[in-house]
Protein backbone atom coordinates (compact mmCIF):
# COMPACT_ATOMS: atom_id res chain seq x y z
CA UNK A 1 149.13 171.58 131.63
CA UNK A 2 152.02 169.40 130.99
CA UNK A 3 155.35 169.87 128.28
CA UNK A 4 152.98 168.33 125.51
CA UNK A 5 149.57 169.69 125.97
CA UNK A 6 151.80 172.99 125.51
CA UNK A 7 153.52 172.43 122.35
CA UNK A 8 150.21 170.88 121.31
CA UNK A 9 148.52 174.28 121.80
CA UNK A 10 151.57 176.57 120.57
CA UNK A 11 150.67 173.67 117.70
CA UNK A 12 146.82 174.75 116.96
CA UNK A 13 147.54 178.91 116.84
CA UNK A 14 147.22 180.68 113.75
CA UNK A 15 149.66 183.23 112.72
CA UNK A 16 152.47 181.71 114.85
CA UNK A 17 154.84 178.68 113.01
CA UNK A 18 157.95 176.97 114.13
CA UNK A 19 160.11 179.81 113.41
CA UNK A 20 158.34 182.46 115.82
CA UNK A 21 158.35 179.71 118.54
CA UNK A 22 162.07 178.87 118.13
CA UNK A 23 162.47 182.58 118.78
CA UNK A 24 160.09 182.44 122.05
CA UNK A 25 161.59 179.76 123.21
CA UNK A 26 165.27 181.76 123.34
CA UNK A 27 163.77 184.23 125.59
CA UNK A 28 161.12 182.14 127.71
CA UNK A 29 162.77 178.76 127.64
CA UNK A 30 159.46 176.36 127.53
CA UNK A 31 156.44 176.19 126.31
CA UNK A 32 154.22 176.70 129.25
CA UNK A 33 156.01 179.53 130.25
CA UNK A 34 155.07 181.26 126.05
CA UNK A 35 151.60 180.99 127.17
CA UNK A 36 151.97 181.98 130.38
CA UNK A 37 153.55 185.32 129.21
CA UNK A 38 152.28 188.71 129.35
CA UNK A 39 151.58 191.08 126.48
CA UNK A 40 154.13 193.25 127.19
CA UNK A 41 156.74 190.73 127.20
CA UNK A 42 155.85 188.72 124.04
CA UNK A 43 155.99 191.94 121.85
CA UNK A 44 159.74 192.71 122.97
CA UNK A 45 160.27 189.28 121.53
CA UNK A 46 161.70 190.08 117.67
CA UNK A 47 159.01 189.24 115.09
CA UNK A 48 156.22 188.98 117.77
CA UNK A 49 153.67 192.00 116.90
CA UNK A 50 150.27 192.88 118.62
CA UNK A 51 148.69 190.65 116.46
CA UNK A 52 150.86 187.40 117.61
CA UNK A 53 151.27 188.53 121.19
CA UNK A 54 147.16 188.78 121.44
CA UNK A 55 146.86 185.46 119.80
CA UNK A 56 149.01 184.17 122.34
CA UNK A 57 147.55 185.88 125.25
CA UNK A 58 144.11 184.41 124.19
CA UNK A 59 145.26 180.98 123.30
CA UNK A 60 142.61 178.86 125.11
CA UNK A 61 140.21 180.74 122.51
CA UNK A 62 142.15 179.07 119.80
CA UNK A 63 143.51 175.68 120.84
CA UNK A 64 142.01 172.84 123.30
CA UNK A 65 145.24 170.77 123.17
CA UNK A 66 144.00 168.06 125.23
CA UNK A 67 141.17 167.20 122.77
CA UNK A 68 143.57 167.34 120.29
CA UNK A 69 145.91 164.91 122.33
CA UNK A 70 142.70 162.58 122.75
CA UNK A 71 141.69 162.37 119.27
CA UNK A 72 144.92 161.43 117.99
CA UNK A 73 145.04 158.58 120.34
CA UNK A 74 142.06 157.40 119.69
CA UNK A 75 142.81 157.50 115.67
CA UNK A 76 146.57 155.12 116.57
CA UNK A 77 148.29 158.40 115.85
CA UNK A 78 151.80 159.58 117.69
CA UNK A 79 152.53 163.10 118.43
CA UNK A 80 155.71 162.98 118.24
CA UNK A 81 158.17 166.40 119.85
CA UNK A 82 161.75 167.24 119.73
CA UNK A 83 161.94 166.37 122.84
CA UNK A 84 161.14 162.87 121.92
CA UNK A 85 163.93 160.29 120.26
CA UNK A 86 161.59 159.05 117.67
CA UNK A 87 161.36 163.44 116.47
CA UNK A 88 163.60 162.49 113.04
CA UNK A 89 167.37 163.57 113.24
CA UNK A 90 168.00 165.45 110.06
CA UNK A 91 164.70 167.92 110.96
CA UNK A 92 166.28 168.90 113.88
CA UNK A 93 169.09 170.76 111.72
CA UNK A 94 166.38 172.54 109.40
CA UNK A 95 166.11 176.46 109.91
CA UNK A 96 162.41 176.12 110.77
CA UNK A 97 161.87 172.31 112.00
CA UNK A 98 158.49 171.04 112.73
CA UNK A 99 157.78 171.69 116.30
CA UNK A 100 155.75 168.39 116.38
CA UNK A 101 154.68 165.39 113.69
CA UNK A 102 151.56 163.51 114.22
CA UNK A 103 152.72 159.63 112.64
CA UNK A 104 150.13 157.44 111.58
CA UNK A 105 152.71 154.17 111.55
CA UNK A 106 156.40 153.96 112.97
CA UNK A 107 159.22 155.83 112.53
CA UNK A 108 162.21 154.07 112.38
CA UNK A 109 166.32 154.33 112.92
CA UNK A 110 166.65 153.60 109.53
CA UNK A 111 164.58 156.04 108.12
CA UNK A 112 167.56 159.08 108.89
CA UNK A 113 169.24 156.77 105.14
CA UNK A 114 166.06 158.44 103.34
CA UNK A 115 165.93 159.70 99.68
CA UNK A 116 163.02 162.05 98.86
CA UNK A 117 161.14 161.05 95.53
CA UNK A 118 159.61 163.89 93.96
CA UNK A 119 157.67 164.87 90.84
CA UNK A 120 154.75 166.02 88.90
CA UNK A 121 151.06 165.58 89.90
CA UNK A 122 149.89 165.24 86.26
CA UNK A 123 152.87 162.15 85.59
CA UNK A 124 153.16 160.94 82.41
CA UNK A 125 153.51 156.70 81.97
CA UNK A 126 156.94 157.22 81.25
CA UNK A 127 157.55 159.09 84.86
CA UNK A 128 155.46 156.75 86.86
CA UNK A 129 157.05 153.77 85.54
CA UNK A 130 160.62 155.56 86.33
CA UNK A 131 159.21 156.63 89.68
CA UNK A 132 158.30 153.00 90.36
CA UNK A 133 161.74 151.78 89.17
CA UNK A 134 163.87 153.95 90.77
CA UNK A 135 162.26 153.54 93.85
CA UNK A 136 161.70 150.01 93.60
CA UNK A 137 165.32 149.63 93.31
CA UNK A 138 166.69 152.13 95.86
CA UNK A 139 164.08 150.81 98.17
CA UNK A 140 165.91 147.31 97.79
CA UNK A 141 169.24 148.42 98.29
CA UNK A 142 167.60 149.64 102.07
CA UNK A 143 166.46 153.30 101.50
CA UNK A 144 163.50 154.87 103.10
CA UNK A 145 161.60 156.31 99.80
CA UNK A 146 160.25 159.87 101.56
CA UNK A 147 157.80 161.85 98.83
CA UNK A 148 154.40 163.45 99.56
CA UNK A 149 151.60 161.13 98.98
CA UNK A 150 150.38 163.09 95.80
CA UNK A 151 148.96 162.30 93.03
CA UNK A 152 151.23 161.02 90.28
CA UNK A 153 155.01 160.70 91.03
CA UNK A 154 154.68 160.46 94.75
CA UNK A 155 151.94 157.68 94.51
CA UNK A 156 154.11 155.73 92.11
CA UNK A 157 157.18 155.85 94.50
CA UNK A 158 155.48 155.02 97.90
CA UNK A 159 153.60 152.12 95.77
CA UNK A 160 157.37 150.69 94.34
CA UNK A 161 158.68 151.19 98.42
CA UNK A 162 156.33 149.05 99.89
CA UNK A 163 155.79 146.55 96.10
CA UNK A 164 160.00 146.22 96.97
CA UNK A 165 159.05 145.27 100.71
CA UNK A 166 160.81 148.74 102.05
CA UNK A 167 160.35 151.39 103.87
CA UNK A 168 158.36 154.57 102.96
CA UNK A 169 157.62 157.98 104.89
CA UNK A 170 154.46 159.56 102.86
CA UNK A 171 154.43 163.80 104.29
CA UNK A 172 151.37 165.26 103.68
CA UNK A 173 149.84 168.60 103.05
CA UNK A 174 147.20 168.40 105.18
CA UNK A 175 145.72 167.18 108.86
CA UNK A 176 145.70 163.31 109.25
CA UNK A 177 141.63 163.29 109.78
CA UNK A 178 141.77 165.34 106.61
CA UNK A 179 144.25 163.18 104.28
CA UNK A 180 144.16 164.11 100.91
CA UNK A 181 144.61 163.40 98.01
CA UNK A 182 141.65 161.03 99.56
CA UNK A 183 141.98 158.35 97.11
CA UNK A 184 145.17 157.26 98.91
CA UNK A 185 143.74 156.49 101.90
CA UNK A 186 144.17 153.04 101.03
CA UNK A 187 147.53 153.15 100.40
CA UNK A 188 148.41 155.43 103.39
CA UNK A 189 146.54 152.72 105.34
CA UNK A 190 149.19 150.11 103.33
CA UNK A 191 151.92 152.14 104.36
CA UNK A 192 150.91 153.00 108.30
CA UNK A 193 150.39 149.12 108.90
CA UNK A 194 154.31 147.82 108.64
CA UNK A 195 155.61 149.52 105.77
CA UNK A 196 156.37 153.07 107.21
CA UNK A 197 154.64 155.90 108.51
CA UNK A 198 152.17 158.77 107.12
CA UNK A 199 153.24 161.88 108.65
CA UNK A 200 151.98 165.69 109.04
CA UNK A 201 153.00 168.90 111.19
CA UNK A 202 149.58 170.17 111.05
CA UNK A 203 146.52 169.75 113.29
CA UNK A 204 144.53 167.15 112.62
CA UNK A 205 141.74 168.77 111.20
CA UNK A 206 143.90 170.94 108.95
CA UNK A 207 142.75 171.35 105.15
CA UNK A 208 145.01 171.35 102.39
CA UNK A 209 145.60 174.75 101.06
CA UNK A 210 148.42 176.79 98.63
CA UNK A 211 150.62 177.54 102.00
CA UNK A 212 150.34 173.51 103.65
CA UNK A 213 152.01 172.14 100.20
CA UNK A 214 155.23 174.24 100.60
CA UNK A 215 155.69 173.59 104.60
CA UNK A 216 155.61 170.27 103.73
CA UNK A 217 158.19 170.54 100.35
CA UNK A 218 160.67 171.77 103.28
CA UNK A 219 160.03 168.47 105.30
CA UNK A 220 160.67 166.21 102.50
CA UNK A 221 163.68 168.11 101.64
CA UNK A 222 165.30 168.72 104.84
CA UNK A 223 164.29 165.07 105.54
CA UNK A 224 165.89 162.80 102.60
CA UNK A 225 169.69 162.54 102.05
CA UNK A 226 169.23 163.50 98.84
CA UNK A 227 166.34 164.44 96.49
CA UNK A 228 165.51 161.97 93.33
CA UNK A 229 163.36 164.92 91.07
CA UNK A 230 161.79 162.22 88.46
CA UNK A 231 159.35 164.22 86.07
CA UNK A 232 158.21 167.80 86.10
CA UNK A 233 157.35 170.76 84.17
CA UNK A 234 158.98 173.92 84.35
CA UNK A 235 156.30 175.27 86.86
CA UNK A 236 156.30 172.79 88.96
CA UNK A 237 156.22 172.57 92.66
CA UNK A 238 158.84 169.80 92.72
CA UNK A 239 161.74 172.67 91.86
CA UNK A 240 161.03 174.83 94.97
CA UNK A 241 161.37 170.94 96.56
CA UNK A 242 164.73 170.77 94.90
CA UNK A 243 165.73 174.60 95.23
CA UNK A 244 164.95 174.26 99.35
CA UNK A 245 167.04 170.92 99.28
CA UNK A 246 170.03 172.31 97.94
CA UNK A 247 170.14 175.24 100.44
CA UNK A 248 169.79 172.44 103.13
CA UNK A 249 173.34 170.79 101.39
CA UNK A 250 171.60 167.77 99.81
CA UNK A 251 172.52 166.16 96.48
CA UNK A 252 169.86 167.03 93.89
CA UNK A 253 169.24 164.31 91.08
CA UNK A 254 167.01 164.16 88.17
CA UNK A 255 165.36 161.83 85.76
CA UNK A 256 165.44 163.07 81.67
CA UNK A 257 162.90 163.12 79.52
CA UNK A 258 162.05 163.21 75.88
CA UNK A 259 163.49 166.70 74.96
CA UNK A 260 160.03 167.82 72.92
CA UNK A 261 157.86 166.99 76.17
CA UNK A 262 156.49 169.50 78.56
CA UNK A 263 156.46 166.99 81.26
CA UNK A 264 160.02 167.27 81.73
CA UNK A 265 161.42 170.60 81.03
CA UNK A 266 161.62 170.69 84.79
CA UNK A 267 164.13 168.13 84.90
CA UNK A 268 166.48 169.50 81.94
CA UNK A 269 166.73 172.70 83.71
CA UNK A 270 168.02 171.00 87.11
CA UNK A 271 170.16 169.63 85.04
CA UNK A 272 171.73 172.02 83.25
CA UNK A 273 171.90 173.74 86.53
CA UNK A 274 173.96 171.55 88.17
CA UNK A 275 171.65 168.22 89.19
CA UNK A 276 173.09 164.83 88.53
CA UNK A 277 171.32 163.13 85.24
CA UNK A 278 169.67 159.84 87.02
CA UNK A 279 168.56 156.48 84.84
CA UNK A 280 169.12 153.98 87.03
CA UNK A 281 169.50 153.77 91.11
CA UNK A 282 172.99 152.82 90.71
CA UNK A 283 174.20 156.20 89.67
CA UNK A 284 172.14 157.74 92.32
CA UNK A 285 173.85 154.97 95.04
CA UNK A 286 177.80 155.33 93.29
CA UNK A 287 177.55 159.39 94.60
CA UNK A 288 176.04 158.80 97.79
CA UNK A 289 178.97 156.23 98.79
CA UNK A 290 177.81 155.21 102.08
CA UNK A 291 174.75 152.16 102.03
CA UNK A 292 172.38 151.86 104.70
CA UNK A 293 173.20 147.87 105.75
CA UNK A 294 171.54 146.63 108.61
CA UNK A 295 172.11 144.76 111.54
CA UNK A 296 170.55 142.05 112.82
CA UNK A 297 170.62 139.89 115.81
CA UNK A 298 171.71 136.83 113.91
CA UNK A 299 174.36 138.70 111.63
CA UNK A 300 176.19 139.70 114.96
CA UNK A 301 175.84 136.85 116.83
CA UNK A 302 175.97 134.21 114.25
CA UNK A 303 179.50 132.53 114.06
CA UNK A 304 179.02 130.21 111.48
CA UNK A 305 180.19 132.16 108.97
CA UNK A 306 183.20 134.76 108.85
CA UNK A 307 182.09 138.84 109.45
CA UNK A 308 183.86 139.45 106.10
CA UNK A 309 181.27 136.94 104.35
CA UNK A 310 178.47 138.62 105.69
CA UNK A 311 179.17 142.59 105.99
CA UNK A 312 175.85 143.49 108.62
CA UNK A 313 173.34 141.71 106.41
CA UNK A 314 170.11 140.27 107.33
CA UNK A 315 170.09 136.70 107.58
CA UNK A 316 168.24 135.68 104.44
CA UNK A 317 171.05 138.14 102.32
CA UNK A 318 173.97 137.17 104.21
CA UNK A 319 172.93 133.48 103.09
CA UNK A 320 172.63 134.58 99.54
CA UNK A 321 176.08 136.35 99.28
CA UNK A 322 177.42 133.45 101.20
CA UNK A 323 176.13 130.62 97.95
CA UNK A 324 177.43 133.08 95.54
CA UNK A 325 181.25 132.08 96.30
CA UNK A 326 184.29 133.14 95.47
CA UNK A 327 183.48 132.56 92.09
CA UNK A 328 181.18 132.86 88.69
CA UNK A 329 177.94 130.99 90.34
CA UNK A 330 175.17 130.47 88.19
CA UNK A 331 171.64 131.23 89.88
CA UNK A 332 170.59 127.59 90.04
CA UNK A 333 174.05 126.84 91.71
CA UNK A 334 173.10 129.73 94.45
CA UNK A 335 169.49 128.69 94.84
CA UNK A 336 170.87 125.00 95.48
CA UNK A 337 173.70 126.64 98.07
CA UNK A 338 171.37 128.24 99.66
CA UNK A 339 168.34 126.30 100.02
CA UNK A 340 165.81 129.21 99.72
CA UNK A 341 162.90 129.22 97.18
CA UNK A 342 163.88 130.49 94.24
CA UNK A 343 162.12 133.94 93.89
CA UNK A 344 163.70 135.07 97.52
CA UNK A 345 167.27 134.36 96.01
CA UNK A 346 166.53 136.23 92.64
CA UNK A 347 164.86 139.40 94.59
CA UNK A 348 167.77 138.93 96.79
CA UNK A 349 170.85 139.01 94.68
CA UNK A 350 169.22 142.23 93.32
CA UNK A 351 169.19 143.41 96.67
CA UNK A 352 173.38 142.51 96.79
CA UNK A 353 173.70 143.98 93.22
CA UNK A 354 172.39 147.29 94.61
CA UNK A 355 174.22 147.20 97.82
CA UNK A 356 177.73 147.05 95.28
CA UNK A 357 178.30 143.40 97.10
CA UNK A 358 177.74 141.31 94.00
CA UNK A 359 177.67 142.04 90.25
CA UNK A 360 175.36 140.21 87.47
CA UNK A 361 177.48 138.51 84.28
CA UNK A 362 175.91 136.87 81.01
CA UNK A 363 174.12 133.84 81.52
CA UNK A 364 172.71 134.60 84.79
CA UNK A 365 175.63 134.37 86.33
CA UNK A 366 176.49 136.30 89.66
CA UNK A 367 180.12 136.93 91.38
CA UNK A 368 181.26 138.76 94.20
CA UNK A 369 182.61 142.45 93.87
């Protein structure tokens, strides 16, 4: 049995979880040698009982990791290890990381500049059109939207992400052969086929139950640079989200509501505790400083144009912020600079706006910061 087929298994076990394992692997050093183990030597490992140490003994009565292996493949899903480059950077600091994701999609470099979207199930209109602006816009300015695939909020966000042509990382609750909610299968299917990746830590044939929902809060949180909280009430789910992001260090942030509505009390107490009030991504963007540009072959090759005129921009916005000038442009004048249709140069200087490279004036008019 190879590396994978054992963290596969180690996977599948009941009673065991990433934290045990981190503690097995101190003392045994892989996970062949865990299962390999005897009794006697589990149970002097700390938190590892009768109970655990049997389960572990017996593990072939439990798991059948290369069937598990097979089925993924043959469903275009990745198991993806810490061992592996693709296993997302900021998990690897969590206090209980993920010991493997199955991806449905493609993880990407640029999904570490991530902002978790989070929120109520039962959304009012006024939180999913937030949710889709917010998103919409941070999406633009080259975020990876993270949230949960639920119901409500998190549908909204994923939905703006891939409407704004971004990047979105939906974490479920569940197995991938068991997605739920299962009315977004479509748009998980949207989101695996070039517009992110649908991601879970548990088998594949895992239900979604009361303990799933919180193991997967702590992914979103520990994944996203910061958390965008954008309606919830005061028992909501989304505020254990926000509580486990702040212990992991990241900037909380939250969307008011009408002060006589349910819907939002969640929100008004992160904010009177301490979260930043959010209405539009460019508060969100001012605090976090640092935007994720991008690279591409042409911006670092190209030498028709100075690196100071195009900061690491893809080609079609390093064209844009090139017809803008060095002075007040008017749209036309930048759509006639430029020479791209004219919806791709409006999307595009809102793109810029976001990124803090150009500002909008009266008269749709556009200048350089």
């Amino acid at each position: 049995m190879d590396r994978l087929e054992s963290i596969v298994a180690l996977n599948l076990l009941p009673k065991i979880g990433p934290v045990r394992v981190r503690r097995l692997l101190e003392v045994f050093g892989g996970p062949a040698e865990i299962l390999g183990a005897s009794k006697d030597r589990l149970m002097r490992v700390d938190g590892i009982g009768e109970e655990t140490s049997e389960i572990l003994r017996g593990w072939r009565d439990h798991a059948d990791p290369a069937a598990e292996i097979r089925e993924a493949h043959e469903r275009g899903i990745a198991i993806v290890t810490q061992d592996d480059e693709d296993y997302p950077a900021p998990l690897r600091d969590a206090y209980d990381p993920p010991l493997l994701l199955y991806v449905w999609g493609r993880l990407d470099p640029r999904d570490r500049h991530a902002i978790g979207v989070v929120g109520s199930r039962r959304a009012t209109h006024y939180g999913r059109q937030a949710a889709k602006k917010l998103s919409f816009q941070l999406a633009h300015a080259g975020f990876s939207i993270v949230s949960g695939l639920a119901r409500g909020i998190d549908t909204s966000a994923h939905e703006a992400a891939v409407a704004a042509g971004g990047r979105t990382i939906a974490v479920v609750g569940s197995g991938l052969a068991k997605l739920y909610p299962p009315e977004n299968l479509g748009l998980a299917g949207k989101i695996a086929e070039g517009h992110g990746a649908v991601v879970s830590e548990f088998p594949l044939h895992t239900a979604p139950d009361k303990q799933t929902f919180p193991m997967r809060n702590r992914i979103v949180a520990a994944w996203s640079r910061a958390l965008l909280v954008v309606e919830c009430p005061a028992w909501s789910g989304s505020l254990i989200t926000a509580n486990l992001a702040s212990e992991y260090g990241k900037p909380v942030f939250a969307v008011p509501g009408p002060i006589d509505k349910p819907s939002s009390a969640g929100c008004h107490q992160l904010i009177r505790d301490g979260a930043t009030l959010v209405t539009d991504a460019s508060h969100l963007l001012d605090d976090l400083g640092e935007l994720p540009f991008q690279k591409t072959p042409s911006s670092e090759t190209s030498s028709e144009e100075p690196t100071d005129a195009t900061p690491g921009l893809p080609e079609a916005e390093a064209a844009v912020f090139a017809a803008v000038g060095d002075d007040e442009s008017h749209v036309d004048r930048i759509i006639e600079r430029c020479g791209l249709p004219p919806h791709e140069v409006t999307a595009t200087l809102m793109k810029l706006e976001m990124r803090r490279l150009v500002r909008a004036l009266p008269g749709f008019r556009y200048a350089k910061r």
